[in-house]
N, C-alpha and C. Protein backbone atom coordinates (compact mmCIF):
# COMPACT_ATOMS: atom_id res chain seq x y z
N UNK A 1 0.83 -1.20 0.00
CA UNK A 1 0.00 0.00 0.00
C UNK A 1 0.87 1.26 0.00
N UNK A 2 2.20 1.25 0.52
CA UNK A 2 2.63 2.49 0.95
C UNK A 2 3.20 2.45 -0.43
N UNK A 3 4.21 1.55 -1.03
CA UNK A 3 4.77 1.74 -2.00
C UNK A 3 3.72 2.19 -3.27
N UNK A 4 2.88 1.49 -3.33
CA UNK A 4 1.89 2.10 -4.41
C UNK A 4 1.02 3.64 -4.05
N UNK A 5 1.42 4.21 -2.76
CA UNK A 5 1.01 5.60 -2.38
C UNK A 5 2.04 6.68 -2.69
N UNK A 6 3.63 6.12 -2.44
CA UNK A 6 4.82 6.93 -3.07
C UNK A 6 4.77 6.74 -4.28
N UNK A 7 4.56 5.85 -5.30
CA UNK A 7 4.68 6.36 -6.76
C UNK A 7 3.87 7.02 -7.29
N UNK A 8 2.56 7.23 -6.70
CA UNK A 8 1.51 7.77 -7.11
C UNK A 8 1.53 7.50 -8.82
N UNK A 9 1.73 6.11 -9.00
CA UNK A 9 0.76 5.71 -10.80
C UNK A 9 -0.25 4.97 -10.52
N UNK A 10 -0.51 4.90 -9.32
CA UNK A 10 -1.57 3.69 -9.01
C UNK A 10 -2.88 4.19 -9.54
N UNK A 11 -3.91 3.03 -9.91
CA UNK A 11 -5.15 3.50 -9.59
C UNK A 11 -5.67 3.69 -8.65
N UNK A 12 -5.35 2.63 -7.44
CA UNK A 12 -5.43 2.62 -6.08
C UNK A 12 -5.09 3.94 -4.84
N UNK A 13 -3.68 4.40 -5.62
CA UNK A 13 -3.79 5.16 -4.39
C UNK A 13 -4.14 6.73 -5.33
N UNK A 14 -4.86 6.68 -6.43
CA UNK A 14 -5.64 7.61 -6.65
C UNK A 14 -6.69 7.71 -6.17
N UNK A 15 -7.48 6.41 -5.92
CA UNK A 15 -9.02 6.47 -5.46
C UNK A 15 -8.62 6.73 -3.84
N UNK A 16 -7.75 6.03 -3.26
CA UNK A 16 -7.63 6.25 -2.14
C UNK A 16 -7.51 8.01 -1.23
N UNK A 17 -6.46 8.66 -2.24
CA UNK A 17 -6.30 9.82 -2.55
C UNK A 17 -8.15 10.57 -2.39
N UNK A 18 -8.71 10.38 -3.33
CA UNK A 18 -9.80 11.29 -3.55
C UNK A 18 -11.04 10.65 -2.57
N UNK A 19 -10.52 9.66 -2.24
CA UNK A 19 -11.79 9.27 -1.22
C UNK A 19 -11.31 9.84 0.49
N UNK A 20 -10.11 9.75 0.49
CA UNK A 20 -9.80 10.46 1.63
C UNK A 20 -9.77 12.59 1.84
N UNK A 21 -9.85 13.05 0.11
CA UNK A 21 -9.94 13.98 0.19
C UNK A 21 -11.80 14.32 0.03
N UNK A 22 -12.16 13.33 -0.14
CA UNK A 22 -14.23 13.55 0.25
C UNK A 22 -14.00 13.50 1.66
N UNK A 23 -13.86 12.45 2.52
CA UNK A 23 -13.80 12.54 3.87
C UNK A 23 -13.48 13.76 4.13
N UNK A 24 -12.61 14.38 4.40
CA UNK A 24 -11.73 15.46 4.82
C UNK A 24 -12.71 16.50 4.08
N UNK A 25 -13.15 16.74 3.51
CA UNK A 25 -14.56 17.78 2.31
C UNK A 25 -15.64 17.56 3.87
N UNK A 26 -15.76 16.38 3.77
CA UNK A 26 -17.20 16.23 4.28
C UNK A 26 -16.78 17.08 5.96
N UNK A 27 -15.72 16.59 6.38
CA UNK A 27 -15.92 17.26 7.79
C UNK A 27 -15.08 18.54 7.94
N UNK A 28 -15.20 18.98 6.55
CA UNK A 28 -14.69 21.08 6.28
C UNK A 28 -13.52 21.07 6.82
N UNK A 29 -12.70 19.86 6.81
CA UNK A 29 -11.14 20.44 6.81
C UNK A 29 -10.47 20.62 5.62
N UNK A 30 -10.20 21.63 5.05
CA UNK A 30 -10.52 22.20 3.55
C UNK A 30 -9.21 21.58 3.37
N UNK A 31 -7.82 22.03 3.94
CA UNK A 31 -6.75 22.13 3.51
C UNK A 31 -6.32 20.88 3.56
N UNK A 32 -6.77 19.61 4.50
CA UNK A 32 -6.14 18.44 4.30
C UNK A 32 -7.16 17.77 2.96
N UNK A 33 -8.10 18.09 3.02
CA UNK A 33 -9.29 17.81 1.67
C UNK A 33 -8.43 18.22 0.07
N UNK A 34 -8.23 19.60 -0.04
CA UNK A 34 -7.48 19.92 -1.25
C UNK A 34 -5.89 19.00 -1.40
N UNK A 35 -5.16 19.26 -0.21
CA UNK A 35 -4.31 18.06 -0.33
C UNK A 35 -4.49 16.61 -1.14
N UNK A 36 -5.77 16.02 -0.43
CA UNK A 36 -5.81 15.16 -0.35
C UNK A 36 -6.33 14.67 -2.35
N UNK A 37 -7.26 16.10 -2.51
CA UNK A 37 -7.35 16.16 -4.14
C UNK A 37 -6.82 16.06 -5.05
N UNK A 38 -5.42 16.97 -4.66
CA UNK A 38 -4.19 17.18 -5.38
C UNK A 38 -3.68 16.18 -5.78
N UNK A 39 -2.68 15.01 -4.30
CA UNK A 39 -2.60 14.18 -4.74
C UNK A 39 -3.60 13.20 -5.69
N UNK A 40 -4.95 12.89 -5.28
CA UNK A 40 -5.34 12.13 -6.47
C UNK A 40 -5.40 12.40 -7.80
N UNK A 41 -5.67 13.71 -8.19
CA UNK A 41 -5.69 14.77 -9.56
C UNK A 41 -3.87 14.08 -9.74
N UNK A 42 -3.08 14.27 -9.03
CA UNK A 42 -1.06 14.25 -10.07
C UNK A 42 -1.41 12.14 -10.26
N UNK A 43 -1.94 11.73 -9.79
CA UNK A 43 -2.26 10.22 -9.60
C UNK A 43 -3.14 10.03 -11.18
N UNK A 44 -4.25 10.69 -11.05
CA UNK A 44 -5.19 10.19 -11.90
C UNK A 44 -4.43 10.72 -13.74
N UNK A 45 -3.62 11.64 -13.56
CA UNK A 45 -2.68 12.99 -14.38
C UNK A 45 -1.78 11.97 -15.22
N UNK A 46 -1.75 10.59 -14.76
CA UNK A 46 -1.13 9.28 -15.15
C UNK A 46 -1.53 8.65 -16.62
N UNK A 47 -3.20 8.88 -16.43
CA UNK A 47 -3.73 8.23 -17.39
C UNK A 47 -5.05 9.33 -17.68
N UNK A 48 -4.25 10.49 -18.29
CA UNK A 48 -5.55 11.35 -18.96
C UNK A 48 -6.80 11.01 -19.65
N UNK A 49 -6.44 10.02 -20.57
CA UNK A 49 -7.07 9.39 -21.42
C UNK A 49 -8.55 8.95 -20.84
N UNK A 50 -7.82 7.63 -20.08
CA UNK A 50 -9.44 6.90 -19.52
C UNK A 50 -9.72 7.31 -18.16
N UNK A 51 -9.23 8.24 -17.25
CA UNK A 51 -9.00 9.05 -15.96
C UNK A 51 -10.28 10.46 -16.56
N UNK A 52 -10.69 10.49 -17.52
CA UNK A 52 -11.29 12.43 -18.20
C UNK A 52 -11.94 12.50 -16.84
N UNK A 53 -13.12 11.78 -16.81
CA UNK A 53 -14.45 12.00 -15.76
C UNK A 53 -13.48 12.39 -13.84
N UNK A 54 -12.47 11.35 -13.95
CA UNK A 54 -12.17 11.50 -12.28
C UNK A 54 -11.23 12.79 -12.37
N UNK A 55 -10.90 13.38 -13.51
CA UNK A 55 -9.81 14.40 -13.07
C UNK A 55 -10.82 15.88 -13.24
N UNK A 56 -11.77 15.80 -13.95
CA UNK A 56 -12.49 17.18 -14.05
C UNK A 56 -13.26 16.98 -12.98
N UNK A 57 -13.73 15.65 -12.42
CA UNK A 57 -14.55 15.98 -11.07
C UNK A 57 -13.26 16.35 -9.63
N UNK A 58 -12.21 15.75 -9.76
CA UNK A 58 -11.78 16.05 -8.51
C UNK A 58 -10.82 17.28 -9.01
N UNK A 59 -11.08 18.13 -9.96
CA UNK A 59 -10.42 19.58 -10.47
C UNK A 59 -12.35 20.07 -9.81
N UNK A 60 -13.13 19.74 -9.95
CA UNK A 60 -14.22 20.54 -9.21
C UNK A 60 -14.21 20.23 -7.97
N UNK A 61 -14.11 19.34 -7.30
CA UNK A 61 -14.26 19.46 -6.02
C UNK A 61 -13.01 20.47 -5.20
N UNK A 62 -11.69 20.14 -5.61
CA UNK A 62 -10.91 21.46 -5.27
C UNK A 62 -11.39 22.59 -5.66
N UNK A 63 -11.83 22.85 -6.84
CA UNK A 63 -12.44 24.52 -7.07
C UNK A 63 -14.08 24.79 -6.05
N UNK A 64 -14.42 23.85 -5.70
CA UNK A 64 -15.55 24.48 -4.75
C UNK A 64 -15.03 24.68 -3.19
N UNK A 65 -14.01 24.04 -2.98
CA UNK A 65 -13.54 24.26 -1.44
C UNK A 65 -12.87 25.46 -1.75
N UNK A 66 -11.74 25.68 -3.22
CA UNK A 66 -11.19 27.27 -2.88
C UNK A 66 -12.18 28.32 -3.08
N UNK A 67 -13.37 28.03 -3.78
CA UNK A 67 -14.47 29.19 -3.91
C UNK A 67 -14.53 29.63 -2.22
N UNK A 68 -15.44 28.38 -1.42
CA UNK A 68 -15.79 28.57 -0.29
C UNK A 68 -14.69 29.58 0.84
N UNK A 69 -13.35 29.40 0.31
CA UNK A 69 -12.20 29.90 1.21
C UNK A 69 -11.88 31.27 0.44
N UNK A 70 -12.35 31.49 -0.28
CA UNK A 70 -12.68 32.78 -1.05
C UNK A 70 -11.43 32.96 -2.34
N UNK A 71 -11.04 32.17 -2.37
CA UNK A 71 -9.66 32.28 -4.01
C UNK A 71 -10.54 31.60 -4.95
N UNK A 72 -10.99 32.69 -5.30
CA UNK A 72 -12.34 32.82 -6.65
C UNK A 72 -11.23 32.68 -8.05
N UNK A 73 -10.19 33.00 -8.23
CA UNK A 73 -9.32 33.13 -8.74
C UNK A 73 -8.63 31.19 -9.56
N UNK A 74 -8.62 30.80 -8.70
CA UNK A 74 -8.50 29.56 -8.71
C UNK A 74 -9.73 28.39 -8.82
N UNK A 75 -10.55 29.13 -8.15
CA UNK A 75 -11.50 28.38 -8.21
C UNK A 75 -12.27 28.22 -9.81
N UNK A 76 -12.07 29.44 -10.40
CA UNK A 76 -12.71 29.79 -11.82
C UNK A 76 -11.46 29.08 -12.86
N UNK A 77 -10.75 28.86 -12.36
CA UNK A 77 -9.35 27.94 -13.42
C UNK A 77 -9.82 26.80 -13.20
N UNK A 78 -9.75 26.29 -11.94
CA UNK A 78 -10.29 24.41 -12.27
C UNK A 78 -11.70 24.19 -12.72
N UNK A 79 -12.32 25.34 -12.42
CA UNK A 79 -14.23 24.79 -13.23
C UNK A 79 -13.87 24.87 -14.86
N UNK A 80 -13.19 26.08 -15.14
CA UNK A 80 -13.38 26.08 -16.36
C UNK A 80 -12.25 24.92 -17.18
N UNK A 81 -11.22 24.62 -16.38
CA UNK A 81 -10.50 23.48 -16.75
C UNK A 81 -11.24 22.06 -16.99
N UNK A 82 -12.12 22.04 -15.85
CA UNK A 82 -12.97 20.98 -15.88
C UNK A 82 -13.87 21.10 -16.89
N UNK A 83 -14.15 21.81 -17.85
CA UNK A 83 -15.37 21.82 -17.95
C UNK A 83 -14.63 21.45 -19.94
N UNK A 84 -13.37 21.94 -19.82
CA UNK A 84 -13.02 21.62 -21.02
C UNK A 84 -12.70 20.05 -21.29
N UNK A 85 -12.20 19.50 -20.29
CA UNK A 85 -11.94 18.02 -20.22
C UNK A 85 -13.25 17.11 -20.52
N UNK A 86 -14.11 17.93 -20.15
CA UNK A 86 -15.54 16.40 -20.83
C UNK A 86 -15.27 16.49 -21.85
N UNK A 87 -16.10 15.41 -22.29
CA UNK A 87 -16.88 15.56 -23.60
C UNK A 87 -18.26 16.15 -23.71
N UNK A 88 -18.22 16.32 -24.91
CA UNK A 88 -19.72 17.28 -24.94
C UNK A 88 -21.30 16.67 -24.32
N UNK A 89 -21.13 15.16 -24.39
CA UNK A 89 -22.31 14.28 -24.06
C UNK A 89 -22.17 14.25 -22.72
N UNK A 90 -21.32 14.58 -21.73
CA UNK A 90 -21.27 14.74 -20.42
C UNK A 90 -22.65 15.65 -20.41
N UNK A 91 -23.75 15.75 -20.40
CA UNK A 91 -24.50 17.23 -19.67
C UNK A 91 -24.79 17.02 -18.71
N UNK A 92 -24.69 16.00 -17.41
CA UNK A 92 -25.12 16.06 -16.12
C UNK A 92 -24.00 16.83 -15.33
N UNK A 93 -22.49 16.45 -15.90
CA UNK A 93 -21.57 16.97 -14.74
C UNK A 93 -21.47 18.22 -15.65
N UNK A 94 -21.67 18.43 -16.76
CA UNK A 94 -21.01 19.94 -17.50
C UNK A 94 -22.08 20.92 -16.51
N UNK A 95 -23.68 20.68 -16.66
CA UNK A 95 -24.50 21.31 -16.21
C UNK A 95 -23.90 21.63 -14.65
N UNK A 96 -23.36 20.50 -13.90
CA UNK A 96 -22.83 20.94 -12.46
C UNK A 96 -22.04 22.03 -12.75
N UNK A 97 -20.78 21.59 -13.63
CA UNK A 97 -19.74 22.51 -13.25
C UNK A 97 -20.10 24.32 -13.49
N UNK A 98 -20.91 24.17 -14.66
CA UNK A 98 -21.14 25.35 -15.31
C UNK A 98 -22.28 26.15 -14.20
N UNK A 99 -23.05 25.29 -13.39
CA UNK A 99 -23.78 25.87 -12.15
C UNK A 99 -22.71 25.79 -11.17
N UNK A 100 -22.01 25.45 -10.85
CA UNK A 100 -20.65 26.10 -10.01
C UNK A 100 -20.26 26.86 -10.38
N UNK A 101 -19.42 27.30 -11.97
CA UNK A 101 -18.73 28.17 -11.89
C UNK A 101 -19.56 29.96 -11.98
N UNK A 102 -20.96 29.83 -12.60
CA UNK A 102 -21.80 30.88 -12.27
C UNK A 102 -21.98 31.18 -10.60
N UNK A 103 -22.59 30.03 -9.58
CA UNK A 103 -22.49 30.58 -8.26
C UNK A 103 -20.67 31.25 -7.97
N UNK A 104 -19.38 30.95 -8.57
CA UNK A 104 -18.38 31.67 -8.17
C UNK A 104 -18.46 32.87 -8.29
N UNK A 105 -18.86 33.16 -9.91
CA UNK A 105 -19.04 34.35 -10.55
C UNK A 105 -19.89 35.40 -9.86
N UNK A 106 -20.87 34.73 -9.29
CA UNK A 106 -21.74 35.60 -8.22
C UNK A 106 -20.92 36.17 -6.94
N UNK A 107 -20.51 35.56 -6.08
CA UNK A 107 -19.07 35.84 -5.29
C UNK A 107 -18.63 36.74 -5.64
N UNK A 108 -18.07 37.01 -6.92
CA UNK A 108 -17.37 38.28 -7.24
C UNK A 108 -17.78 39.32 -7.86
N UNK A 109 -19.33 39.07 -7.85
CA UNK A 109 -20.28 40.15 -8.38
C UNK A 109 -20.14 40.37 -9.57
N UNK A 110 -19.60 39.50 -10.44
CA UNK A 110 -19.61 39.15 -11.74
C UNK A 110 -20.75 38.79 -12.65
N UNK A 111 -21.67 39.51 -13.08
CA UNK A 111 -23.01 39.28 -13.02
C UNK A 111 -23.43 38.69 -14.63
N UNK A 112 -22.58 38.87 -15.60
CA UNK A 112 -22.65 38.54 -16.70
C UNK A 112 -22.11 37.26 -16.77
N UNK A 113 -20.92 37.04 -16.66
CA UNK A 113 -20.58 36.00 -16.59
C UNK A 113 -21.60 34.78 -15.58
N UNK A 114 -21.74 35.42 -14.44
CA UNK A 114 -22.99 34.31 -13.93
C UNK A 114 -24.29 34.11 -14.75
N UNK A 115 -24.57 34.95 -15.26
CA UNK A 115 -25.72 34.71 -16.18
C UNK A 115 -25.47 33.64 -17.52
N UNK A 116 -24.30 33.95 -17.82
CA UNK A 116 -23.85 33.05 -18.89
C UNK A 116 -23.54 31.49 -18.73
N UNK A 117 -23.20 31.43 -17.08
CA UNK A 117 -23.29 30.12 -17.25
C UNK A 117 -23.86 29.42 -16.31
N UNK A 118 -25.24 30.23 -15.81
CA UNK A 118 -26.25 29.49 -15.36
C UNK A 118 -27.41 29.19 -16.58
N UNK A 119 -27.06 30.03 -17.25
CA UNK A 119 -28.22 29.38 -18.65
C UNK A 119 -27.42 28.56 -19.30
N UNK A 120 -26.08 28.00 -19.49
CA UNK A 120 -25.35 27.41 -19.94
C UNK A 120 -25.88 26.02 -18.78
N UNK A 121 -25.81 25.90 -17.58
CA UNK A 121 -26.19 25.08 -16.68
C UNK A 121 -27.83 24.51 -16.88
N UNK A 122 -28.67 25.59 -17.20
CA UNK A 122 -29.72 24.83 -17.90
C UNK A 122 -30.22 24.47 -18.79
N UNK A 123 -29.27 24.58 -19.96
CA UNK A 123 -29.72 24.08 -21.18
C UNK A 123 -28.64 22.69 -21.10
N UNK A 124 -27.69 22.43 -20.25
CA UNK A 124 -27.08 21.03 -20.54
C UNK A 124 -28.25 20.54 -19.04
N UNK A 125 -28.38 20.84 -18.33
CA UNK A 125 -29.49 20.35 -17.56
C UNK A 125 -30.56 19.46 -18.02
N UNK A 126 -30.89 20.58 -19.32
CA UNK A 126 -32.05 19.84 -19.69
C UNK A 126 -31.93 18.66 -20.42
N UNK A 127 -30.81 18.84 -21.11
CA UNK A 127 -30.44 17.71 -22.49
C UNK A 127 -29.90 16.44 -21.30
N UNK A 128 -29.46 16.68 -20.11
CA UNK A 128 -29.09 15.63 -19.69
C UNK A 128 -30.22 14.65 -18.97
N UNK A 129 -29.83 13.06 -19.09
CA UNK A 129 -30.76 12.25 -18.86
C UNK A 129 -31.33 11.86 -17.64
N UNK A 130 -30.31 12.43 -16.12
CA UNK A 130 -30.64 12.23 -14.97
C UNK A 130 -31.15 13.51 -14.25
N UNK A 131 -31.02 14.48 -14.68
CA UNK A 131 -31.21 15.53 -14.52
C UNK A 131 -32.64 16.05 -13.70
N UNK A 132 -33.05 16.00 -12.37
CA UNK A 132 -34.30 16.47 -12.48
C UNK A 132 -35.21 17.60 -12.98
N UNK A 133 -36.40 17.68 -12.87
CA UNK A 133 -36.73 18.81 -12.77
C UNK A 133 -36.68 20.17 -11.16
N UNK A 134 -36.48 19.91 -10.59
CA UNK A 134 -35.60 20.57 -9.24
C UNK A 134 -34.91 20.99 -9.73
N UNK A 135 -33.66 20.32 -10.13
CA UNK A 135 -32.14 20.99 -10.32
C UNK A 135 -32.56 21.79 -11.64
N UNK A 136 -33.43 22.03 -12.38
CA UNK A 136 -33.46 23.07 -13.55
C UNK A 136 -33.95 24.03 -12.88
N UNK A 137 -34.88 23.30 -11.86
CA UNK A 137 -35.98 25.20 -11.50
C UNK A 137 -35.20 25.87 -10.72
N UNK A 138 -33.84 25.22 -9.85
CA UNK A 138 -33.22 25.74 -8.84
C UNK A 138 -32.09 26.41 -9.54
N UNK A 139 -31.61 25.91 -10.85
CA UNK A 139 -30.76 27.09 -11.84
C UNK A 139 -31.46 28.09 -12.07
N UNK A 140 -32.48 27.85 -12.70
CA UNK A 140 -33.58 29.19 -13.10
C UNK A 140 -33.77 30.19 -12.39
N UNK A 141 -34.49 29.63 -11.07
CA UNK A 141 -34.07 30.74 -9.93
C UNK A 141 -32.76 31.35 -9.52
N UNK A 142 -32.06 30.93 -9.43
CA UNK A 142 -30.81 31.32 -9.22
C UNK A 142 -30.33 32.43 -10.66
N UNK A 143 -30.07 31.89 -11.89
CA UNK A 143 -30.46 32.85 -12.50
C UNK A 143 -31.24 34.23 -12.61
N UNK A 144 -32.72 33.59 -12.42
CA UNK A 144 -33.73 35.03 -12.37
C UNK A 144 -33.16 36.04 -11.15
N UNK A 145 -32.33 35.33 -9.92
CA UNK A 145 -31.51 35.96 -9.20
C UNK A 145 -30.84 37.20 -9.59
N UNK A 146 -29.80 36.55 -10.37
CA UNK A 146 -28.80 37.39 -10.99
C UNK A 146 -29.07 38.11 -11.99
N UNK A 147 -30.25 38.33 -12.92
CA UNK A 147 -30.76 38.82 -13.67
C UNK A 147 -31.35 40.20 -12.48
N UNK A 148 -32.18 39.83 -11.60
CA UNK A 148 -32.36 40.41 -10.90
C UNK A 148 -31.63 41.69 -10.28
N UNK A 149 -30.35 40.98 -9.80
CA UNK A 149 -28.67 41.92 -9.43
C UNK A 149 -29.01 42.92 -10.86
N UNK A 150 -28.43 42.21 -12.26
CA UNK A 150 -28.11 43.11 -13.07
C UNK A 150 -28.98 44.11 -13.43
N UNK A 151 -30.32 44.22 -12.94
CA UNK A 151 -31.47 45.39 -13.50
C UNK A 151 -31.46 46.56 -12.36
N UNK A 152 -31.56 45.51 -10.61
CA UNK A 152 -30.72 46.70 -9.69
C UNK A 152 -29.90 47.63 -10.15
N UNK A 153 -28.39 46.77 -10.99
CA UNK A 153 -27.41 47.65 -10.96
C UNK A 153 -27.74 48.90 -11.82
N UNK A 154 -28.36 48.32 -12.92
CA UNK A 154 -28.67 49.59 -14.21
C UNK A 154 -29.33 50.46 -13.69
N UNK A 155 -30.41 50.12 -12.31
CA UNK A 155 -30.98 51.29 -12.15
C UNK A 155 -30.36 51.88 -11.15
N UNK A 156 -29.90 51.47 -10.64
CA UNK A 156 -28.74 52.46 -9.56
C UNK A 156 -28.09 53.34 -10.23
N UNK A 157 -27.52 52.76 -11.44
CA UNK A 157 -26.43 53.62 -12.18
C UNK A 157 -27.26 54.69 -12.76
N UNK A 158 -28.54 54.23 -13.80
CA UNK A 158 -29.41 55.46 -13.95
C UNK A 158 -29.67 56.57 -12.93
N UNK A 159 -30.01 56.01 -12.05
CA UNK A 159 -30.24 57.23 -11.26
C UNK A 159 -29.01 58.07 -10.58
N UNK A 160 -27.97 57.54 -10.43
CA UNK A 160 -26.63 58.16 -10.52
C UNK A 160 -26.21 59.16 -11.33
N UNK A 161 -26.83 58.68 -12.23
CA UNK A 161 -26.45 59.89 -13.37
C UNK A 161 -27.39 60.84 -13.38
N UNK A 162 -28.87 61.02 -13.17
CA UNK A 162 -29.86 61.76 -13.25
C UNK A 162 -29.65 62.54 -11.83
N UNK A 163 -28.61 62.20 -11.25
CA UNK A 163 -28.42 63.11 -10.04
C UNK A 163 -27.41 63.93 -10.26
């Protein structure tokens, strides 16, 4: 076990890797969690090829713990990294990532860009096959959210100027 944890080509101590960095997720110890990502992401980094699905999901699960710790910065590199690694017939996890990387975008009051890819989140939503109807109405809203932000802002600014 140990030797197949120092070479890190294993499959083993990749899964081991990312299952110990969910544990460590689940009880919000961020920094041994991203650790624990990292290593499985340079593990899984072995075999790009048939690894696509485990390296763009555990490139999202590190980008939602650095959102949460506020390096929006990073966090918007691994969603959108992730999001290039599917394939296009992915729409259950594209729809995740692309509804992650809009809630980041919100964070930074980035309001276009959240708009862009929470409707991006529900149109692979919809095309995807597990997809409920919940998780579309809860993009939508979230959207009509931020749509919301952006008509505030215009009218703030209008009236800024009429003053």
């Amino acid at each position: 076990l140990l030797q197949e944890e120092i070479d890190g080509k294993s499959s083993f101590a990749a899964n081991l890797h990312n299952k110990l960095g969910v544990l460590y997720d689940s009880k919000r110890q961020d920094l041994l969690a991203i650790q624990h990502y990292t290593a499985a992401l340079q593990c899984y980094m072995n075999w790009p090829d048939t690894h696509r699905n485990e390296i763009a999901i555990t490139r999202h699960n590190i980008a939602v713990i650095q959102r949460d710790l506020g390096d929006y910065e990073q966090a918007c590199l691994h969603l959108r990294e992730s999001l290039s690694i599917l394939s296009e017939d992915e729409y259950d996890l594209r729809s995740q990532f692309c509804s992650a990387l809009a809630e980041t975008y919100t964070k930074i009051e980035n309001w276009a860009c959240a708009r862009e890819y929470f409707q991006q989140a529900i149109m692979l939503a919809t095309q995807a096959k597990c997809s409920t109807n919940s998780v579309i109405a809860t993009y939508k809203t979230k959207l009509e959210n931020v749509i919301s932000m952006m008509d505030n802002i215009t009218i703030g600014n209008s009236i800024q100027r009429q003053t």
